[in-house]
Protein backbone atom coordinates (compact mmCIF):
# COMPACT_ATOMS: atom_id res chain seq x y z
CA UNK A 1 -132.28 20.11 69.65
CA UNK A 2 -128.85 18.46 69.99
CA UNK A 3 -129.76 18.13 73.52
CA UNK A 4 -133.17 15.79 72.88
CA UNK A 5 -131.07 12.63 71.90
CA UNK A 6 -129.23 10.53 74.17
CA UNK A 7 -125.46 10.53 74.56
CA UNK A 8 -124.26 7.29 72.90
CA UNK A 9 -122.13 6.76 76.22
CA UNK A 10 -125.27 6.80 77.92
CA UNK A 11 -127.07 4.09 76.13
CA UNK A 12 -123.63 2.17 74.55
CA UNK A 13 -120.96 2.40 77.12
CA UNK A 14 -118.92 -0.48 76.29
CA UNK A 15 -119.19 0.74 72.28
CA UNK A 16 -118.07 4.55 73.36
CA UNK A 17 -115.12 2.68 75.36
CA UNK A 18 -114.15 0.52 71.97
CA UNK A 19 -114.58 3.26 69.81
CA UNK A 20 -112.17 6.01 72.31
CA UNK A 21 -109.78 3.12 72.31
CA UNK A 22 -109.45 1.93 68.76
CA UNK A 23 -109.49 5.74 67.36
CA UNK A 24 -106.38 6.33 70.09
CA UNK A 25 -104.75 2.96 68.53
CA UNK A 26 -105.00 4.44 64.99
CA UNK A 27 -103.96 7.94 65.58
CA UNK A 28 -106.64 9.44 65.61
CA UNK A 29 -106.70 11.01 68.63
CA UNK A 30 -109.24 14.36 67.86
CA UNK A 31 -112.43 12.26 67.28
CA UNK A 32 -111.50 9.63 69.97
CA UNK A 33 -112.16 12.62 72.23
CA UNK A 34 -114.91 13.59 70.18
CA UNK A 35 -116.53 9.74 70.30
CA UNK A 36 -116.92 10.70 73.98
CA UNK A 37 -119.44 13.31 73.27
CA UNK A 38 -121.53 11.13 70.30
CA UNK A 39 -125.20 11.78 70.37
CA UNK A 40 -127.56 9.09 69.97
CA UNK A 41 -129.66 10.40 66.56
CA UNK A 42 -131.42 7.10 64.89
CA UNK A 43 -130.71 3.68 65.38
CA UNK A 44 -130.15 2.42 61.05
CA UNK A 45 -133.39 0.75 60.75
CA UNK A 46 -132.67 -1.05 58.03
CA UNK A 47 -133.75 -4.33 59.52
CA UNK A 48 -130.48 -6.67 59.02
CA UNK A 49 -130.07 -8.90 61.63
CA UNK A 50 -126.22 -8.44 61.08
CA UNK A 51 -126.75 -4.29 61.26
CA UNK A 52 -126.38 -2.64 64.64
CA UNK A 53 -125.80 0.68 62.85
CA UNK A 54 -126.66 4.16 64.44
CA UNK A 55 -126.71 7.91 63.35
CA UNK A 56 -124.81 10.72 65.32
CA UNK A 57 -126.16 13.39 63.32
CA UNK A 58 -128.92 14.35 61.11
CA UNK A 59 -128.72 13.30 57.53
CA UNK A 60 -131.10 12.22 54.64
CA UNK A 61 -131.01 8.05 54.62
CA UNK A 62 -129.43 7.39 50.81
CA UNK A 63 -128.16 10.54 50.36
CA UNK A 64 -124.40 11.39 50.15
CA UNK A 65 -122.47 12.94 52.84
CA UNK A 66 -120.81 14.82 50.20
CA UNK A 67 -117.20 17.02 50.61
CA UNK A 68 -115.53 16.48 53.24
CA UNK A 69 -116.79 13.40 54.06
CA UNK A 70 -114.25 10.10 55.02
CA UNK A 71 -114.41 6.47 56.38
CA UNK A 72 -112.27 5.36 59.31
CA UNK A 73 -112.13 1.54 59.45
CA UNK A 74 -111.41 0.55 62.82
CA UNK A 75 -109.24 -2.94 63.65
CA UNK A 76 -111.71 -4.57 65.62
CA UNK A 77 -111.25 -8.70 66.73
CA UNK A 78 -114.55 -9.38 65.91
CA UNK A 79 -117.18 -7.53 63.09
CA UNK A 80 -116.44 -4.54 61.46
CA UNK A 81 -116.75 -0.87 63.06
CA UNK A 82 -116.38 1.99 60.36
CA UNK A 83 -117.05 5.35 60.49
CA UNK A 84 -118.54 8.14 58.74
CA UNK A 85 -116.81 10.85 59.05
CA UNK A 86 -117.53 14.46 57.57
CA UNK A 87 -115.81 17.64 58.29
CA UNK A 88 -113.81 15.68 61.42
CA UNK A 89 -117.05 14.96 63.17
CA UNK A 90 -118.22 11.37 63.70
CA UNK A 91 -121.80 11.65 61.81
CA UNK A 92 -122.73 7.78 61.49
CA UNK A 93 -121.03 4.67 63.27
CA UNK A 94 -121.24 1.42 61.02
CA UNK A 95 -121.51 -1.42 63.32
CA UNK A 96 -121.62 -5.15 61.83
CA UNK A 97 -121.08 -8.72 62.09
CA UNK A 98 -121.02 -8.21 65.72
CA UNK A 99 -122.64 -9.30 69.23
CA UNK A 100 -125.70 -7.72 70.37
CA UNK A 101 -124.94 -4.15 72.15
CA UNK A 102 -127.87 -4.26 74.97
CA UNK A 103 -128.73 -0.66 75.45
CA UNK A 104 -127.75 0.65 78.81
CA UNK A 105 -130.70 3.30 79.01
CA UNK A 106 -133.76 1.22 79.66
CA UNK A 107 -135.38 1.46 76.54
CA UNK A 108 -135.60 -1.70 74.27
């Protein structure tokens, strides 16, 4: 199943790249390998114009991630980038108040 969404590196390069090297920056070296292997679940859909927010894992919209769950802010220059994080696996990337990522994929 894992296998039926796109890697995020695949469709985001320059994202994957940002992410890998502000995780490094902040020590947290584990899911800046990890953010390597991100998997392309569900663009947010919430319809914000500022909101370029996507899913790397299933979970219920409005729900809680519940135990084990964390945010990593990432120091970005421009926008904010902050992650979701449960059980040390990236499960949602927060992406806002930034340029428009064009996807690399083909795929509007």
């Amino acid at each position: 199943m894992e296998d039926e969404h796109p890697l995020v590196r695949a469709v985001y390069p320059e994202l994957v790249d940002e992410l890998t090297r502000l995780l490094e920056a902040s020590g947290e070296r584990s899911l800046a390998i990890d953010a390597r292997d991100l998997r392309l679940v569900a663009e947010c859909g919430c319809g914000d114009d500022y909101c370029q927010s996507i899913r790397t894992a299933e979970h219920p919209p409005g729900t809680p991630y519940g135990p084990g769950h964390r945010n990593v802010v990432l120091a970005t220059d421009e926008g904010d980038l902050i992650l979701d994080v449960v059980h040390e696996r990236i499960v949602y990337v927060e992406i806002l108040d930034r340029p428009a990522m064009a996807r690399r994929d083909g795929r509007a």
